[in-house]
C-alpha atoms as a PDB file:
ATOM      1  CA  UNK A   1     -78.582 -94.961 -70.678  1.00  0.00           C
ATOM      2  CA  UNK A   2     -77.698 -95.346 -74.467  1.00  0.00           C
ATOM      3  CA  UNK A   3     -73.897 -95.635 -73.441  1.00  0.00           C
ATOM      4  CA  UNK A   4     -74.599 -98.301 -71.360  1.00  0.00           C
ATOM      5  CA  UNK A   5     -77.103-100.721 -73.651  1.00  0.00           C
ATOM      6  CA  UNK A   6     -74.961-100.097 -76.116  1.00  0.00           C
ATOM      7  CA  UNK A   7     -71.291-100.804 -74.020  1.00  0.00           C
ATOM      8  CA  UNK A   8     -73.050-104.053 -72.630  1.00  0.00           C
ATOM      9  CA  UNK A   9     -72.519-107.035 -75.151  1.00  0.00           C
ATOM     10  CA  UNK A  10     -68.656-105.523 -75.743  1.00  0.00           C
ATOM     11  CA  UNK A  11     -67.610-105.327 -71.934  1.00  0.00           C
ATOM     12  CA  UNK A  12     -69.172-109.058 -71.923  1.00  0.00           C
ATOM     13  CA  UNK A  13     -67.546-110.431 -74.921  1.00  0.00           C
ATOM     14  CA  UNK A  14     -64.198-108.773 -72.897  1.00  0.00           C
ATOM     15  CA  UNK A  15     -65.131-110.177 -70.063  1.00  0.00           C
ATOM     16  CA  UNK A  16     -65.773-113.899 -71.459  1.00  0.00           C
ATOM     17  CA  UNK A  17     -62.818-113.179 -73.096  1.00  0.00           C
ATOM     18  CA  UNK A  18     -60.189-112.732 -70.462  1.00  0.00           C
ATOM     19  CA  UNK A  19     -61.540-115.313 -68.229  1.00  0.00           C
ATOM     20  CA  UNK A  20     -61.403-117.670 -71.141  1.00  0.00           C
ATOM     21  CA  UNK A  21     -57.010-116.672 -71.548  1.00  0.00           C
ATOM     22  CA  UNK A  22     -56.297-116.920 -67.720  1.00  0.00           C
ATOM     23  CA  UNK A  23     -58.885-119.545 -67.160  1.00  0.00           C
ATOM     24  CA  UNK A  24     -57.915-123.598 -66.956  1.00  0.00           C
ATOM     25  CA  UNK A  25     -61.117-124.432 -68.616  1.00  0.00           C
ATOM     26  CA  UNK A  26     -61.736-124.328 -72.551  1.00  0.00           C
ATOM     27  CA  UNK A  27     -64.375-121.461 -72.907  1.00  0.00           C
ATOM     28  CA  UNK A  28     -67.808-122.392 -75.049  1.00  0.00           C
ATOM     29  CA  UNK A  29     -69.463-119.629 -76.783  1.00  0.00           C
ATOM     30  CA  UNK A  30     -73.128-121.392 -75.239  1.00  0.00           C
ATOM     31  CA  UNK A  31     -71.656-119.709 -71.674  1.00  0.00           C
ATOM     32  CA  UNK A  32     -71.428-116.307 -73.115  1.00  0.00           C
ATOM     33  CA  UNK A  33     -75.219-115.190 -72.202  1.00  0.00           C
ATOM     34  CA  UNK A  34     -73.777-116.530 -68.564  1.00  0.00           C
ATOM     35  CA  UNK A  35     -71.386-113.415 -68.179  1.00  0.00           C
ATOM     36  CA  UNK A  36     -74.042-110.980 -68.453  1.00  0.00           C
ATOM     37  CA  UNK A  37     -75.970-110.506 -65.263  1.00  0.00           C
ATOM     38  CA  UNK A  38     -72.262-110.146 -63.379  1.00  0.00           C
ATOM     39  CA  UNK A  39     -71.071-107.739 -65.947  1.00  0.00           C
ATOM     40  CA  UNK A  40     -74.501-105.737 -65.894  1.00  0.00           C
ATOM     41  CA  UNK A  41     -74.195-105.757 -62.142  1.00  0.00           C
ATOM     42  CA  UNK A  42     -70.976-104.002 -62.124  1.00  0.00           C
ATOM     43  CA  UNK A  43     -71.389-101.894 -65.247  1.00  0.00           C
ATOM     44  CA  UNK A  44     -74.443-100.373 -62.891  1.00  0.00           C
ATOM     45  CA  UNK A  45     -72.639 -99.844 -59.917  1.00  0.00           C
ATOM     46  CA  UNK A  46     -69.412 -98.013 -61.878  1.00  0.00           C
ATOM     47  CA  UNK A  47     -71.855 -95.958 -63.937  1.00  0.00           C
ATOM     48  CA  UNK A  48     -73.606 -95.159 -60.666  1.00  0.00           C
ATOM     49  CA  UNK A  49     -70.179 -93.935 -58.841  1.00  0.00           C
ATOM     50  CA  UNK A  50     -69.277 -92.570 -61.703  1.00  0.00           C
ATOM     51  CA  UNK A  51     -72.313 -90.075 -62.027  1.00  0.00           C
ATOM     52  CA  UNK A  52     -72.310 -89.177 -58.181  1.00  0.00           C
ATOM     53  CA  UNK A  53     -68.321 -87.977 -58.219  1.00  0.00           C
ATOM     54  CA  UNK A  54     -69.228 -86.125 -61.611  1.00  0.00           C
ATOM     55  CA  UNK A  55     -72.250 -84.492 -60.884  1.00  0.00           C
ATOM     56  CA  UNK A  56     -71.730 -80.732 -59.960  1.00  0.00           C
ATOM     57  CA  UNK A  57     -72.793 -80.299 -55.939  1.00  0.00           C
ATOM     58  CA  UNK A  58     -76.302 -79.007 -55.088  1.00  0.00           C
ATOM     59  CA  UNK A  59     -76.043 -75.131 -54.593  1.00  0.00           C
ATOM     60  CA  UNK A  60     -77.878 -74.638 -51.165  1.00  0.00           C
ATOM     61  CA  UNK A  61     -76.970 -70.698 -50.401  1.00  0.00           C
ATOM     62  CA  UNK A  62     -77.049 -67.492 -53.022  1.00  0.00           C
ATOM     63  CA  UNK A  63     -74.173 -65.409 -52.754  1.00  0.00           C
ATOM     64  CA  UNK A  64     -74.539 -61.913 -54.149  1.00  0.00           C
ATOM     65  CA  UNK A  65     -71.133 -61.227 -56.406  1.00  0.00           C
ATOM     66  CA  UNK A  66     -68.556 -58.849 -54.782  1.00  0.00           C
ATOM     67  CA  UNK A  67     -69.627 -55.197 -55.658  1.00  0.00           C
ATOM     68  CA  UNK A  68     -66.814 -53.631 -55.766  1.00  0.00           C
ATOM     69  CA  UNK A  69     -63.019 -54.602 -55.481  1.00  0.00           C
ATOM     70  CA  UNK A  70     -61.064 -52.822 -52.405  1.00  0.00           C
ATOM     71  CA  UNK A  71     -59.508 -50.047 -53.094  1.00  0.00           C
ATOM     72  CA  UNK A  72     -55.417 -49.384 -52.135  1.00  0.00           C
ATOM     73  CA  UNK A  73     -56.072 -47.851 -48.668  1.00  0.00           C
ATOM     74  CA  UNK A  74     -58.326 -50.336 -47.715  1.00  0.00           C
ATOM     75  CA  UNK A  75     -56.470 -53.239 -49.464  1.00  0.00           C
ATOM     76  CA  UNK A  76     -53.683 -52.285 -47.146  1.00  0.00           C
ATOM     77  CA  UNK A  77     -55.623 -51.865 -44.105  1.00  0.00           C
ATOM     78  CA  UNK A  78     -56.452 -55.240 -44.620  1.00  0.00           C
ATOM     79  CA  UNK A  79     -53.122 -56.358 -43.732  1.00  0.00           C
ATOM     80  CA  UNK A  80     -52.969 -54.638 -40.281  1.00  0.00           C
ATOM     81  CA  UNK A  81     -53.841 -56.568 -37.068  1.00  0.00           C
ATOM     82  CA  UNK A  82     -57.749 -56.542 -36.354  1.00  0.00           C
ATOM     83  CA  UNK A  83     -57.220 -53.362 -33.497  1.00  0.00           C
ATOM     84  CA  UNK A  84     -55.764 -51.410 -36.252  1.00  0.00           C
ATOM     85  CA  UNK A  85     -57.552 -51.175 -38.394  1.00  0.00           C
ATOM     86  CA  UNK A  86     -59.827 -48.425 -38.091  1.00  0.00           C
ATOM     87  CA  UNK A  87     -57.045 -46.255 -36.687  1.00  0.00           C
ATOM     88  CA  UNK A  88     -55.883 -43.321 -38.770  1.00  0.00           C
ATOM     89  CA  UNK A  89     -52.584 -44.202 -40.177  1.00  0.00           C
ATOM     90  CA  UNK A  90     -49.931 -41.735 -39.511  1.00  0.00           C
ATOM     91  CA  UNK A  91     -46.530 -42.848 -40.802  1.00  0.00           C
ATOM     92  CA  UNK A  92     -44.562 -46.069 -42.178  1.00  0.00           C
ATOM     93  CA  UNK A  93     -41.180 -46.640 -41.331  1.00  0.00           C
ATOM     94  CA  UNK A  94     -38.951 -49.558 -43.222  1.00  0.00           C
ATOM     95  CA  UNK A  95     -36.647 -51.476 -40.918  1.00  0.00           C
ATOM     96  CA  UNK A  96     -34.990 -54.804 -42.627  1.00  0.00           C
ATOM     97  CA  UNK A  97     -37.879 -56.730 -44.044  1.00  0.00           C
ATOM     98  CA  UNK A  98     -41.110 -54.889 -42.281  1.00  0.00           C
ATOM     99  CA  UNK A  99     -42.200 -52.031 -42.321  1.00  0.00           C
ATOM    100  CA  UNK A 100     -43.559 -50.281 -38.712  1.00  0.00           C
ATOM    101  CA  UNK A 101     -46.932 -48.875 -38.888  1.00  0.00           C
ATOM    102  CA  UNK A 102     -47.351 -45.948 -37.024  1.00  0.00           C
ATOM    103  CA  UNK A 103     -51.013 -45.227 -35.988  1.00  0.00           C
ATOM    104  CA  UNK A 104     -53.229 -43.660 -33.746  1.00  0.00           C
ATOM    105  CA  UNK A 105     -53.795 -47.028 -31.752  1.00  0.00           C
ATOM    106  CA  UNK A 106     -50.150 -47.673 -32.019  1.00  0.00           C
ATOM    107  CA  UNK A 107     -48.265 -48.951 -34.014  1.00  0.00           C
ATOM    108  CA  UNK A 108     -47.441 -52.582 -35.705  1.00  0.00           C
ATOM    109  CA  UNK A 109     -45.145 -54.780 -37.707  1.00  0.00           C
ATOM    110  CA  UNK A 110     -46.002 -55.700 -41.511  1.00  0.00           C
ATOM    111  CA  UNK A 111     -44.395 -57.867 -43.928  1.00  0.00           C
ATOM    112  CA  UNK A 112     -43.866 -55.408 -46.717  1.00  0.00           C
ATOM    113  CA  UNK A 113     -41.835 -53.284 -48.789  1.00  0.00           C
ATOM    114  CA  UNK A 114     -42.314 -49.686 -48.209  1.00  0.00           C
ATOM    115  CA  UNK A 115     -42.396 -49.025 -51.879  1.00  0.00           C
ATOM    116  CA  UNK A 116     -45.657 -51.556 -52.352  1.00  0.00           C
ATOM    117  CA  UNK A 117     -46.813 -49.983 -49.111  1.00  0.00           C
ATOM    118  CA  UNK A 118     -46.923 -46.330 -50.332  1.00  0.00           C
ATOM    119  CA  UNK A 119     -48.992 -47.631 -53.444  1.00  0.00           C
ATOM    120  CA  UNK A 120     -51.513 -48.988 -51.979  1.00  0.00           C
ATOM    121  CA  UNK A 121     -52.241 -46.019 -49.740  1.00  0.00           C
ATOM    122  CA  UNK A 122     -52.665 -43.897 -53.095  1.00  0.00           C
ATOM    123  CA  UNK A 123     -56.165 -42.665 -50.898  1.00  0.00           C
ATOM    124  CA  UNK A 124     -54.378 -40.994 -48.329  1.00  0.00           C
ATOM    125  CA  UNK A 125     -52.883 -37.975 -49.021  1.00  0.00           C
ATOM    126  CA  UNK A 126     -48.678 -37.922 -47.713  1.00  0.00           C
ATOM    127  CA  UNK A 127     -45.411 -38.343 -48.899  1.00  0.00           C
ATOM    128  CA  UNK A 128     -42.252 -40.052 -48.576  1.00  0.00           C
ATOM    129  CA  UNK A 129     -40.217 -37.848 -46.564  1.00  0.00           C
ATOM    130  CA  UNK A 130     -36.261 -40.125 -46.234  1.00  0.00           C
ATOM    131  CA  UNK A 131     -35.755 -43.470 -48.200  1.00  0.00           C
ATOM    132  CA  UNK A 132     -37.317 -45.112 -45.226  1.00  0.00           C
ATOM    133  CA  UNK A 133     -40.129 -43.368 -44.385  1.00  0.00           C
ATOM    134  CA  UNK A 134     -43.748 -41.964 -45.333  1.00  0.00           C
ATOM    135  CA  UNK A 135     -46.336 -39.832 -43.480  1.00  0.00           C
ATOM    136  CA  UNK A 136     -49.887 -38.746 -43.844  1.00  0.00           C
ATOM    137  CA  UNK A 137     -49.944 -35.285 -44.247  1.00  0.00           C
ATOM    138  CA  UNK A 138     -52.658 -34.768 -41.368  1.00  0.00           C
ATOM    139  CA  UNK A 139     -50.492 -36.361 -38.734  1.00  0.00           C
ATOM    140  CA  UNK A 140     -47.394 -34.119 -38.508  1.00  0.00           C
ATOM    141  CA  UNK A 141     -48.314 -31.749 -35.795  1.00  0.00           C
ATOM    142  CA  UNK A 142     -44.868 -29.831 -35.471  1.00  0.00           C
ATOM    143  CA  UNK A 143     -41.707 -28.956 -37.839  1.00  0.00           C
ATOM    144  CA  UNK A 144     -38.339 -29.116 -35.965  1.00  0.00           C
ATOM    145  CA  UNK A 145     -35.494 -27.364 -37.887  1.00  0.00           C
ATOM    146  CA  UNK A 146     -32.283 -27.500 -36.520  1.00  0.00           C
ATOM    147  CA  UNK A 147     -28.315 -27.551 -38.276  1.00  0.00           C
ATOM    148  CA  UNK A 148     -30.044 -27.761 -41.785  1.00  0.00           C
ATOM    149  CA  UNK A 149     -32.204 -30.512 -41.227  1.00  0.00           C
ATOM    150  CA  UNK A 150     -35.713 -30.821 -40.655  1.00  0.00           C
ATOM    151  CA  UNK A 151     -37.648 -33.452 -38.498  1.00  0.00           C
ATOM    152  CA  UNK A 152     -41.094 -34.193 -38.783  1.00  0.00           C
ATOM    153  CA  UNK A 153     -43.036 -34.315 -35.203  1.00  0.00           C
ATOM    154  CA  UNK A 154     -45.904 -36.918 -35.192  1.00  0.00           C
ATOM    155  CA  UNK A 155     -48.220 -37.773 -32.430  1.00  0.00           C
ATOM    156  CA  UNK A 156     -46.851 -40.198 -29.681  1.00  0.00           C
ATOM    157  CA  UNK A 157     -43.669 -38.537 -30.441  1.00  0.00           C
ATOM    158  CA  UNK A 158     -42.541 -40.046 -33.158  1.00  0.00           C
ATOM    159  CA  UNK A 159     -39.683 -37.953 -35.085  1.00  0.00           C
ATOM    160  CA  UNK A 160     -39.522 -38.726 -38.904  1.00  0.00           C
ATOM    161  CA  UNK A 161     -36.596 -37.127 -40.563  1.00  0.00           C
ATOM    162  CA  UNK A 162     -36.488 -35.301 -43.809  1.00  0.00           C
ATOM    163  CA  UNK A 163     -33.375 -36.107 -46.056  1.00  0.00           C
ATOM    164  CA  UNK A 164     -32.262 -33.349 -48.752  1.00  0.00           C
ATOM    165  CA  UNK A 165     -33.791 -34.921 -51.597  1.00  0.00           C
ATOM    166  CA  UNK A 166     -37.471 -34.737 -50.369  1.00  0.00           C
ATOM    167  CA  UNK A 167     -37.390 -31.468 -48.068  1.00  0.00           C
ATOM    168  CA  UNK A 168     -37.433 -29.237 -51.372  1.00  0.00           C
ATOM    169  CA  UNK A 169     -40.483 -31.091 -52.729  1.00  0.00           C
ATOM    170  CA  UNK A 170     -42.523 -31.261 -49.432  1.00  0.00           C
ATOM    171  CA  UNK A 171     -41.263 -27.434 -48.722  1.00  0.00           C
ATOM    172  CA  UNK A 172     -42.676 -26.593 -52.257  1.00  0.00           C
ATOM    173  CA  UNK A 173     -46.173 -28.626 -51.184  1.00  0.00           C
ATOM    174  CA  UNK A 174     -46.887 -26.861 -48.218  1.00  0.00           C
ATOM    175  CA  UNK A 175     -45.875 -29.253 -45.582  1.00  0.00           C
ATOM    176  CA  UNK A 176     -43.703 -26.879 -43.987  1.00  0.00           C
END
């Protein structure tokens, strides 16, 4: 309210002024007091808008802050299709630009690289068993062996090989 009494006489005097350049008539000073209702008018109205698209909005509804962030596993489940969700995850396998989710409802495409993949599912205990592959330790339900090379058996099937460079450590960590 002090803004505006006090903004008053100078937006007039402006206002008297610039009619007074681009008018034809000479401007008198005894017109002055004339520009003031106008100018208060409009000085209300902008200082009206003004405080309705500045005013911070009327909080209607109390949201209770998160409790706790998600953690990796979950974080990841996240990006699964709703039906998967729940299901136990059994193995990831890369292929271009996705990786295939292997679960116990099936299994899904997700736009991811294996390597951010296998962080966030720090929870769940498994390994990366070939450059293009990780599986949950709970889901391998056979060991095939055969010319040197080992081959993971999930279930639906699923084979998973074993390259060189991971057999020793999963060999040393019990997984076969």
């Amino acid at each position: 309210a002090v803004q505006f009494c006090l903004s008053m006489p100078g937006i007039t005097l402006e206002v008297w002024a610039i009619t007074a350049v681009y008018s034809d008539r000479t401007p008198r000073l005894e017109n002055l007091p004339a520009y003031l209702g106008p100018v208060m008018i409009v000085t209300v109205a902008m200082s009206a808008l003004q405080y309705l698209v500045r005013r911070e909005p009327k909080q209607t509804h109390v949201f209770a802050p998160a409790e706790t962030t998600l953690t990796p596993a979950v974080a990841f489940r996240e990006r699964l299709p709703f039906k998967f969700r729940r299901a136990d995850i059994h193995a990831l396998s890369a292929e271009d630009h996705y990786l295939r989710v292997h679960t116990s409802a099936g299994d899904t495409l997700v736009l991811m690289r294996l390597y951010d993949a296998i962080r966030e599912l720090d929870g769940i205990e498994g390994s990366q068993t070939h450059r293009s592959w990780w599986v949950a330790k709970d889901a391998v339900r056979d060991v095939k062996r055969s010319d040197g090379r080992v081959t993971l058996i999930l279930p639906g099937d699923v084979y998973v090989p074993v390259s060189r460079s991971y057999a020793k450590a999963l060999r040393d960590s019990g997984w076969f």
